[in-house]
PDB file of N, CA and C in Angstrom:
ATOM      1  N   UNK A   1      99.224  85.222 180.797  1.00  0.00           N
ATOM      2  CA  UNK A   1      99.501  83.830 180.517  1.00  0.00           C
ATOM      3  C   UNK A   1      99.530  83.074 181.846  1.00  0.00           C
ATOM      4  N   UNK A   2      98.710  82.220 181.700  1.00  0.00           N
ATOM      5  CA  UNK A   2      98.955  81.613 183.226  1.00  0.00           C
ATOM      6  C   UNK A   2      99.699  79.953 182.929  1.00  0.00           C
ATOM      7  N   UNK A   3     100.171  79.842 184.685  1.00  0.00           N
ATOM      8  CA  UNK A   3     101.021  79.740 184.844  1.00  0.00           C
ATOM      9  C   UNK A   3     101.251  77.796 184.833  1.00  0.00           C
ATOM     10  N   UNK A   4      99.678  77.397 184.443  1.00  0.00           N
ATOM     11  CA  UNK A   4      98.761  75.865 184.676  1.00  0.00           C
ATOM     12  C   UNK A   4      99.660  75.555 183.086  1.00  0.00           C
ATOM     13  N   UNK A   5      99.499  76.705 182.005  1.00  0.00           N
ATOM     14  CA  UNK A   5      99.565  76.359 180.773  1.00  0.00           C
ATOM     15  C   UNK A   5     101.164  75.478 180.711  1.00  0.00           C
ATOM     16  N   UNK A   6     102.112  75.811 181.696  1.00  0.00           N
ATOM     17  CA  UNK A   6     103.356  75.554 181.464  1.00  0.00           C
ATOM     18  C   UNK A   6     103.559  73.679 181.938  1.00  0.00           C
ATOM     19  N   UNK A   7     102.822  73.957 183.299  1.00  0.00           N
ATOM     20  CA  UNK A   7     103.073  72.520 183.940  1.00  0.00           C
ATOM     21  C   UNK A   7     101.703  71.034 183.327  1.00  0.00           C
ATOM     22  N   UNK A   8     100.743  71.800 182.155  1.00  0.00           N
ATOM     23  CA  UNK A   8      99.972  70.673 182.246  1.00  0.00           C
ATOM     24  C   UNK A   8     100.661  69.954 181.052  1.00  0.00           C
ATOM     25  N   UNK A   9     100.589  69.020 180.923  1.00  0.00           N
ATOM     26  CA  UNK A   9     101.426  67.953 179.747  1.00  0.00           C
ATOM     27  C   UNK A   9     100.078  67.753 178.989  1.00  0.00           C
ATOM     28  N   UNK A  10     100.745  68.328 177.834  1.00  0.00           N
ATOM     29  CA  UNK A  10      99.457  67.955 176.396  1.00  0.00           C
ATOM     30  C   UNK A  10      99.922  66.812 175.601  1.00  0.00           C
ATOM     31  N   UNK A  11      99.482  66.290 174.921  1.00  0.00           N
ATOM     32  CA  UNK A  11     100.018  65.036 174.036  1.00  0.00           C
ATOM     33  C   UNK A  11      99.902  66.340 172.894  1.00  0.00           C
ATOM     34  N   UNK A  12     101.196  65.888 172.234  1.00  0.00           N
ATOM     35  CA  UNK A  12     101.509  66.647 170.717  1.00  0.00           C
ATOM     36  C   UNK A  12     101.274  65.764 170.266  1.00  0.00           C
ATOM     37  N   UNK A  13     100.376  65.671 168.998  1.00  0.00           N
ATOM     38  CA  UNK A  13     100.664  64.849 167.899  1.00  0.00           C
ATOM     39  C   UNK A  13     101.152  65.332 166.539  1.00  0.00           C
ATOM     40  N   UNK A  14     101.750  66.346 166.800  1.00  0.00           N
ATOM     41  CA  UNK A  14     101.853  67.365 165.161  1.00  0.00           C
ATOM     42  C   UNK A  14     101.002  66.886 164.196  1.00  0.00           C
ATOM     43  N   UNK A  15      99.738  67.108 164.634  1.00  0.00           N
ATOM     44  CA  UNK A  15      98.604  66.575 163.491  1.00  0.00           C
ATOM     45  C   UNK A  15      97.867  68.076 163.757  1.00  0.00           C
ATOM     46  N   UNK A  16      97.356  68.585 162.631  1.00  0.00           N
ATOM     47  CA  UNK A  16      96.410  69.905 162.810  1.00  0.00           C
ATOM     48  C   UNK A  16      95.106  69.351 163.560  1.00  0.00           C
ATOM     49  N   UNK A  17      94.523  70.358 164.193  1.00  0.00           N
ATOM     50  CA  UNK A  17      93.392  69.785 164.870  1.00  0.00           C
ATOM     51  C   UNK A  17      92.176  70.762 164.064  1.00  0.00           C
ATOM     52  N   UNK A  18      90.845  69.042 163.996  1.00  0.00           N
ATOM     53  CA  UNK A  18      90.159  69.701 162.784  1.00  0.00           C
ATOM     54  C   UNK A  18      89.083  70.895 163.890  1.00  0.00           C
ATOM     55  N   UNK A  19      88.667  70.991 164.785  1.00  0.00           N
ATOM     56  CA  UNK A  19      88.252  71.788 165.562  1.00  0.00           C
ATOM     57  C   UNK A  19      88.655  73.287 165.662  1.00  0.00           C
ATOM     58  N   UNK A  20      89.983  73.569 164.759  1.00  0.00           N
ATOM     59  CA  UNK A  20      90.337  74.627 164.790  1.00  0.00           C
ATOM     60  C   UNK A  20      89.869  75.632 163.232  1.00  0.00           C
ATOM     61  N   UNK A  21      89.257  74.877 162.708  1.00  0.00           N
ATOM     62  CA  UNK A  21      88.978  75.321 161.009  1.00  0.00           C
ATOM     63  C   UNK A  21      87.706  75.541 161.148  1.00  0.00           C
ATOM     64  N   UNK A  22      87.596  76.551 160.244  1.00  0.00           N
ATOM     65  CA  UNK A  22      86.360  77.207 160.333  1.00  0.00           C
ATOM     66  C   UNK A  22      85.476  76.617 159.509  1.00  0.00           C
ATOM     67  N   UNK A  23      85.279  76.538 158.917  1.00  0.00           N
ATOM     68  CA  UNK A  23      84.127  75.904 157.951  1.00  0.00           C
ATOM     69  C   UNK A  23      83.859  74.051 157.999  1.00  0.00           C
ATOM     70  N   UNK A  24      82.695  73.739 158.331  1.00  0.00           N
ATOM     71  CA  UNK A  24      82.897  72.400 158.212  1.00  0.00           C
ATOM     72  C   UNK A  24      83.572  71.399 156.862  1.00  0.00           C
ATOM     73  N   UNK A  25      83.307  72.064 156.061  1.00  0.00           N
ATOM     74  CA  UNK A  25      84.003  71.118 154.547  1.00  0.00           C
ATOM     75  C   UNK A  25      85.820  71.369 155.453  1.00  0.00           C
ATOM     76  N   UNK A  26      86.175  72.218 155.719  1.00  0.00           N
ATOM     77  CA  UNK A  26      87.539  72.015 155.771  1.00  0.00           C
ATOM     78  C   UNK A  26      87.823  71.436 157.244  1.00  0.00           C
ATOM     79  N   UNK A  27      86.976  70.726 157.980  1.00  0.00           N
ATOM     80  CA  UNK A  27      86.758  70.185 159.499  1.00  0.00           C
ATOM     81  C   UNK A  27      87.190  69.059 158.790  1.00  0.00           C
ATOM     82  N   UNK A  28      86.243  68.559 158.184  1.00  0.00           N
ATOM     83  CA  UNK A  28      86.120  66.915 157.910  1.00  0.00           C
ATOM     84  C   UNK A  28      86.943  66.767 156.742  1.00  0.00           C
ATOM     85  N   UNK A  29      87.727  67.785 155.595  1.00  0.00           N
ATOM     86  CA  UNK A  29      88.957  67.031 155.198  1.00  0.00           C
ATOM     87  C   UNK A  29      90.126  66.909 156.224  1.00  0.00           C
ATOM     88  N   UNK A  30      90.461  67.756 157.089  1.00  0.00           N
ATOM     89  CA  UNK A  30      91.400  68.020 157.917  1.00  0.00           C
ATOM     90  C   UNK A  30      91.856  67.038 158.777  1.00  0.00           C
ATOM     91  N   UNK A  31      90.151  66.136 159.576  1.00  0.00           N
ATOM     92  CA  UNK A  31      90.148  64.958 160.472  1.00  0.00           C
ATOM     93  C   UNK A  31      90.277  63.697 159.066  1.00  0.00           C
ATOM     94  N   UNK A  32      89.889  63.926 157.895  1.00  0.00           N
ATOM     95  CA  UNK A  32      90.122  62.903 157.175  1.00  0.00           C
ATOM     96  C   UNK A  32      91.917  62.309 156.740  1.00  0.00           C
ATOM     97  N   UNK A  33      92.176  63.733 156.788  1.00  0.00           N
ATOM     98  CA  UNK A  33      93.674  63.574 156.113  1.00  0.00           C
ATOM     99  C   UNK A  33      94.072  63.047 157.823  1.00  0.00           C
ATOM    100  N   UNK A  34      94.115  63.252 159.088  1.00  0.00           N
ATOM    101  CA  UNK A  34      94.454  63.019 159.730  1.00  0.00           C
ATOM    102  C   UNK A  34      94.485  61.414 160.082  1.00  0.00           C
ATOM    103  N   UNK A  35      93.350  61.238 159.903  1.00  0.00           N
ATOM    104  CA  UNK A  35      92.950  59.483 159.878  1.00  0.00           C
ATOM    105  C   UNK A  35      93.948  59.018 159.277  1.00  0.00           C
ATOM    106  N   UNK A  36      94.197  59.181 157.797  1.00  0.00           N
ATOM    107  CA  UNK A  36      95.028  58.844 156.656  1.00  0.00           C
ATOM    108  C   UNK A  36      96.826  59.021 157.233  1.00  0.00           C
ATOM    109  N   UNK A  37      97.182  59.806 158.193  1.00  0.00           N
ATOM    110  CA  UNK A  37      98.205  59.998 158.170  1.00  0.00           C
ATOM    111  C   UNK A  37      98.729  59.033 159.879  1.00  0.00           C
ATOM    112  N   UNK A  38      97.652  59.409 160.546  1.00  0.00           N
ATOM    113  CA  UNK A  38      97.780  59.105 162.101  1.00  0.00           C
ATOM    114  C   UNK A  38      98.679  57.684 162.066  1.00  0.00           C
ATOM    115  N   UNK A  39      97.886  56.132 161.315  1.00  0.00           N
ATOM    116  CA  UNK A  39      98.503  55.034 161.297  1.00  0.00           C
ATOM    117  C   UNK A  39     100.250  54.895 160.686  1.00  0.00           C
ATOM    118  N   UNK A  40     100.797  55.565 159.750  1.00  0.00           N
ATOM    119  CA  UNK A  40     101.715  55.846 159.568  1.00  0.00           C
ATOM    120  C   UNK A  40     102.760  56.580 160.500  1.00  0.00           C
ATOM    121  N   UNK A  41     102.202  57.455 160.906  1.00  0.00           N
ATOM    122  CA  UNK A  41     102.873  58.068 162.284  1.00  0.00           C
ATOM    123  C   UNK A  41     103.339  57.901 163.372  1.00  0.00           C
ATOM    124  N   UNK A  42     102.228  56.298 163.422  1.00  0.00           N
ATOM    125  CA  UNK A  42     102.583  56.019 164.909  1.00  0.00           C
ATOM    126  C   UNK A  42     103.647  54.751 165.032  1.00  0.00           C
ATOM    127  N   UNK A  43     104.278  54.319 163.608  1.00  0.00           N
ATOM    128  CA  UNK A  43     105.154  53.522 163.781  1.00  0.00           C
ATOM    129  C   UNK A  43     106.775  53.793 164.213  1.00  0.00           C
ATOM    130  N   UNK A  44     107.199  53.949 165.046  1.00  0.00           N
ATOM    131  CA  UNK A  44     108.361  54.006 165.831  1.00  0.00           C
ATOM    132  C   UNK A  44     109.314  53.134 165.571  1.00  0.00           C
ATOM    133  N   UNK A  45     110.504  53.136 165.140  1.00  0.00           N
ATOM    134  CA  UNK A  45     111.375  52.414 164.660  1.00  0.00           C
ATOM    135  C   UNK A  45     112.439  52.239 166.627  1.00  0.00           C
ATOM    136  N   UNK A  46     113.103  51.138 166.712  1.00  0.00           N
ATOM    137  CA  UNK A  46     113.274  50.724 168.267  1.00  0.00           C
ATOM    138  C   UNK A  46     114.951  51.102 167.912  1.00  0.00           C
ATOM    139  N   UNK A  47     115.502  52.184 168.792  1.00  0.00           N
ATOM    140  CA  UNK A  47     116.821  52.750 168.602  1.00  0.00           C
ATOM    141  C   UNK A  47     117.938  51.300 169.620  1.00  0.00           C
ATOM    142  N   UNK A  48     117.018  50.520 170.644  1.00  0.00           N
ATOM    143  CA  UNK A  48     118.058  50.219 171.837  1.00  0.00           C
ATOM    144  C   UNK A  48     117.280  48.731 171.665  1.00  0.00           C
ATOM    145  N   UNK A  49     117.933  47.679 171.889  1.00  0.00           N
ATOM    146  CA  UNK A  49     117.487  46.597 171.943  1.00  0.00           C
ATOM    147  C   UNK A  49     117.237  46.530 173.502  1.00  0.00           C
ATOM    148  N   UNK A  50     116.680  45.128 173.886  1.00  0.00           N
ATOM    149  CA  UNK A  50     116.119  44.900 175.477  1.00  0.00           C
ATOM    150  C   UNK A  50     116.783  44.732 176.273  1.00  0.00           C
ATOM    151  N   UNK A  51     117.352  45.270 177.650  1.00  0.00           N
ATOM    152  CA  UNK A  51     118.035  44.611 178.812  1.00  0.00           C
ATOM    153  C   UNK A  51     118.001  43.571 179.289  1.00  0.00           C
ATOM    154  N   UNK A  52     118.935  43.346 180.209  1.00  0.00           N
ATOM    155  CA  UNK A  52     118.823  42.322 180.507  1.00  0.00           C
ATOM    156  C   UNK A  52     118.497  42.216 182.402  1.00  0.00           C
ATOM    157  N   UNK A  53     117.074  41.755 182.739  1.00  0.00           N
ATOM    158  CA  UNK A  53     117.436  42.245 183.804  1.00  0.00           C
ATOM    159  C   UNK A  53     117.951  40.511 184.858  1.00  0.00           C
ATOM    160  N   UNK A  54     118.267  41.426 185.781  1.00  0.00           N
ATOM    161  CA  UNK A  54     119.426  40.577 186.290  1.00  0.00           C
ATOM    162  C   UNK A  54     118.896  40.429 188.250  1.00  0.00           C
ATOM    163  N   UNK A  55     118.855  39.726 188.593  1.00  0.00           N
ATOM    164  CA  UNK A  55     118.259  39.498 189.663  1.00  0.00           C
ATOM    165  C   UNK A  55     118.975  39.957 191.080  1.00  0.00           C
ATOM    166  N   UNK A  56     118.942  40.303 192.161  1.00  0.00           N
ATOM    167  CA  UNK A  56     119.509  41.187 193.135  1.00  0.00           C
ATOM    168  C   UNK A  56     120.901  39.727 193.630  1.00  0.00           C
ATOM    169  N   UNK A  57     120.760  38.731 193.695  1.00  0.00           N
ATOM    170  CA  UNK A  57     121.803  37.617 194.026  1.00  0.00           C
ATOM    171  C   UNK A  57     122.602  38.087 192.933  1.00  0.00           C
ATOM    172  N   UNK A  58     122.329  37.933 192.221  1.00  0.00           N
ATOM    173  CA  UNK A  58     123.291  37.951 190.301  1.00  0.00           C
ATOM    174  C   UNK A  58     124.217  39.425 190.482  1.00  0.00           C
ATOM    175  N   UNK A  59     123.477  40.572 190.167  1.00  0.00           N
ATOM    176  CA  UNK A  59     123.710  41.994 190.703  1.00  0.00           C
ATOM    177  C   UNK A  59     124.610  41.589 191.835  1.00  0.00           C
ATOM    178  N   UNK A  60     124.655  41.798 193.281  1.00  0.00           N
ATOM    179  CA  UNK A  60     125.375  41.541 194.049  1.00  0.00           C
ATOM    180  C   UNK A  60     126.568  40.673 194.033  1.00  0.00           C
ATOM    181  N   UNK A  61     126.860  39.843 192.900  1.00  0.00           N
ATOM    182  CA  UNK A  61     127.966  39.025 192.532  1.00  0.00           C
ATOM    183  C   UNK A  61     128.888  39.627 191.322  1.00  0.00           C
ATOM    184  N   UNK A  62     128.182  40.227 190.526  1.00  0.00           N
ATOM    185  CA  UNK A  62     128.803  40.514 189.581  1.00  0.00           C
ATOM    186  C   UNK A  62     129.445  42.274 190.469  1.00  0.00           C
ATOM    187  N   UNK A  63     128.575  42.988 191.184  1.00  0.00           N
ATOM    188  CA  UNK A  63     129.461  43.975 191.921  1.00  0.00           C
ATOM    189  C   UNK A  63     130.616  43.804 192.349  1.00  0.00           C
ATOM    190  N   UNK A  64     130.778  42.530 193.357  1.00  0.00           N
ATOM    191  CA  UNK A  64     131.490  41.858 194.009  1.00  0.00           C
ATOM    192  C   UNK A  64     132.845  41.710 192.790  1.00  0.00           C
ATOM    193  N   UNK A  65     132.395  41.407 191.837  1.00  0.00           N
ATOM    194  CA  UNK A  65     133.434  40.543 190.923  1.00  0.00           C
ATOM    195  C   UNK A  65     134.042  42.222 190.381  1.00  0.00           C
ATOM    196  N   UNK A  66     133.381  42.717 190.019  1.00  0.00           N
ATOM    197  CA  UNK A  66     133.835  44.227 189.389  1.00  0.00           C
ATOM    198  C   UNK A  66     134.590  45.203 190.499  1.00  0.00           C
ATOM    199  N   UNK A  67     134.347  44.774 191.870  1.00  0.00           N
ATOM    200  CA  UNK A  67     135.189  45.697 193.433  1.00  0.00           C
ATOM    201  C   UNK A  67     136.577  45.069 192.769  1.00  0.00           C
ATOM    202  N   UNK A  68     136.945  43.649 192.890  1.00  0.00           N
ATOM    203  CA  UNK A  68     137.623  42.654 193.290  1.00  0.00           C
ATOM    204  C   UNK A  68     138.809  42.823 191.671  1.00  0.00           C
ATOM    205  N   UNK A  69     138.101  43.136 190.804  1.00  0.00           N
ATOM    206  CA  UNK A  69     138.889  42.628 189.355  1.00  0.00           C
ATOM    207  C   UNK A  69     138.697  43.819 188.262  1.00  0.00           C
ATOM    208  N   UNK A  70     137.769  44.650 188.416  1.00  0.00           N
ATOM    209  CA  UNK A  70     137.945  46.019 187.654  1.00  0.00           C
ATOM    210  C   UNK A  70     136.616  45.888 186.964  1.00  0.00           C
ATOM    211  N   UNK A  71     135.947  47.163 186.216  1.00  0.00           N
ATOM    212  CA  UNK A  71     134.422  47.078 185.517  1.00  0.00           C
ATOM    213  C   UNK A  71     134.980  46.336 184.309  1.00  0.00           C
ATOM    214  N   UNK A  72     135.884  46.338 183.644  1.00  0.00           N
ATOM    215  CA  UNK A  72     136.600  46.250 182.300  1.00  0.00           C
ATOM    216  C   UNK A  72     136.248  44.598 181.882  1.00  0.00           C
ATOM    217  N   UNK A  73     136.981  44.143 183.391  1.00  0.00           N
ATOM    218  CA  UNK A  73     136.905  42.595 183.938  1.00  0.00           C
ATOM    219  C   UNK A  73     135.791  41.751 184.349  1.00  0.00           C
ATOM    220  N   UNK A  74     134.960  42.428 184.805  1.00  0.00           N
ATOM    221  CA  UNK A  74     132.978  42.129 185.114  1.00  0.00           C
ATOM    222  C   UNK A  74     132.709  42.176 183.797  1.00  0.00           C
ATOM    223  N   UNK A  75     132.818  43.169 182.883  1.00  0.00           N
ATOM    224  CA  UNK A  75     131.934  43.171 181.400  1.00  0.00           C
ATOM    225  C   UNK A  75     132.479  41.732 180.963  1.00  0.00           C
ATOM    226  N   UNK A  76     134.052  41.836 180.549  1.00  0.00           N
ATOM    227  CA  UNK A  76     134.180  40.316 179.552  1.00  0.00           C
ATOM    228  C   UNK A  76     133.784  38.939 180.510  1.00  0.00           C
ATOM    229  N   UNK A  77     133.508  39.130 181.662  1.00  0.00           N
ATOM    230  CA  UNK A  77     133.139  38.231 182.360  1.00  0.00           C
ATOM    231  C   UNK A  77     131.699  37.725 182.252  1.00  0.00           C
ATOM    232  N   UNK A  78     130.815  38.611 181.940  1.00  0.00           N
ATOM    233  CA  UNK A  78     129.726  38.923 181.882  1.00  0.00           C
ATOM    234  C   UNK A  78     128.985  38.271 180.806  1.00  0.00           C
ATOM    235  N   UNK A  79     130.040  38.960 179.534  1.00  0.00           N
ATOM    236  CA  UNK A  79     129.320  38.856 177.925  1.00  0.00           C
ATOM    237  C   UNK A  79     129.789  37.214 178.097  1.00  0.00           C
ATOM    238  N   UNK A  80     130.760  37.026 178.531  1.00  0.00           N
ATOM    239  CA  UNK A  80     131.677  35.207 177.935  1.00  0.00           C
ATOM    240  C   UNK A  80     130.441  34.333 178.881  1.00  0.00           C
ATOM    241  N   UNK A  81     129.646  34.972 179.268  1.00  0.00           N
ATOM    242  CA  UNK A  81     128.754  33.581 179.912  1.00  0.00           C
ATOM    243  C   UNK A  81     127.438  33.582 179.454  1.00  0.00           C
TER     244      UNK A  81
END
């Protein structure tokens, strides 16, 4: 077993691959059902909504405010604006 097989990154798609079936009739249902299933598959439901990003002046103030008054005290400071 060598040792390339571990470090190369394959894309999984847990889809059978029709290249692996022997007979062509069962090639081209295999890539057919795949077609049929692929668009369904690839919809991803979003677990985390978007950050917020925050600019290095902003960052550097709100640190400042969280040294000075506690993290507890930066958050409600944070969300109330």
């Amino acid at each position: 077993m060598s040792i390339l097989r571990w470090l190369k990154k394959e894309k999984v798609s847990g889809l059978p691959d029709p290249e692996k079936e022997k007979s062509l009739e069962m090639q081209s249902v295999v890539a057919a059902a795949n077609d049929a299933v692929q668009p369904v598959q690839g919809v991803v439901s979003k677990k985390r909504g978007d950050y917020t990003a925050y600019d290095d002046d902003i960052r550097a103030k709100i640190g400042r405010f969280a040294c000075q008054h506690g993290t507890a005290a930066a958050v409600n400071q944070i969300q109330c604006t």
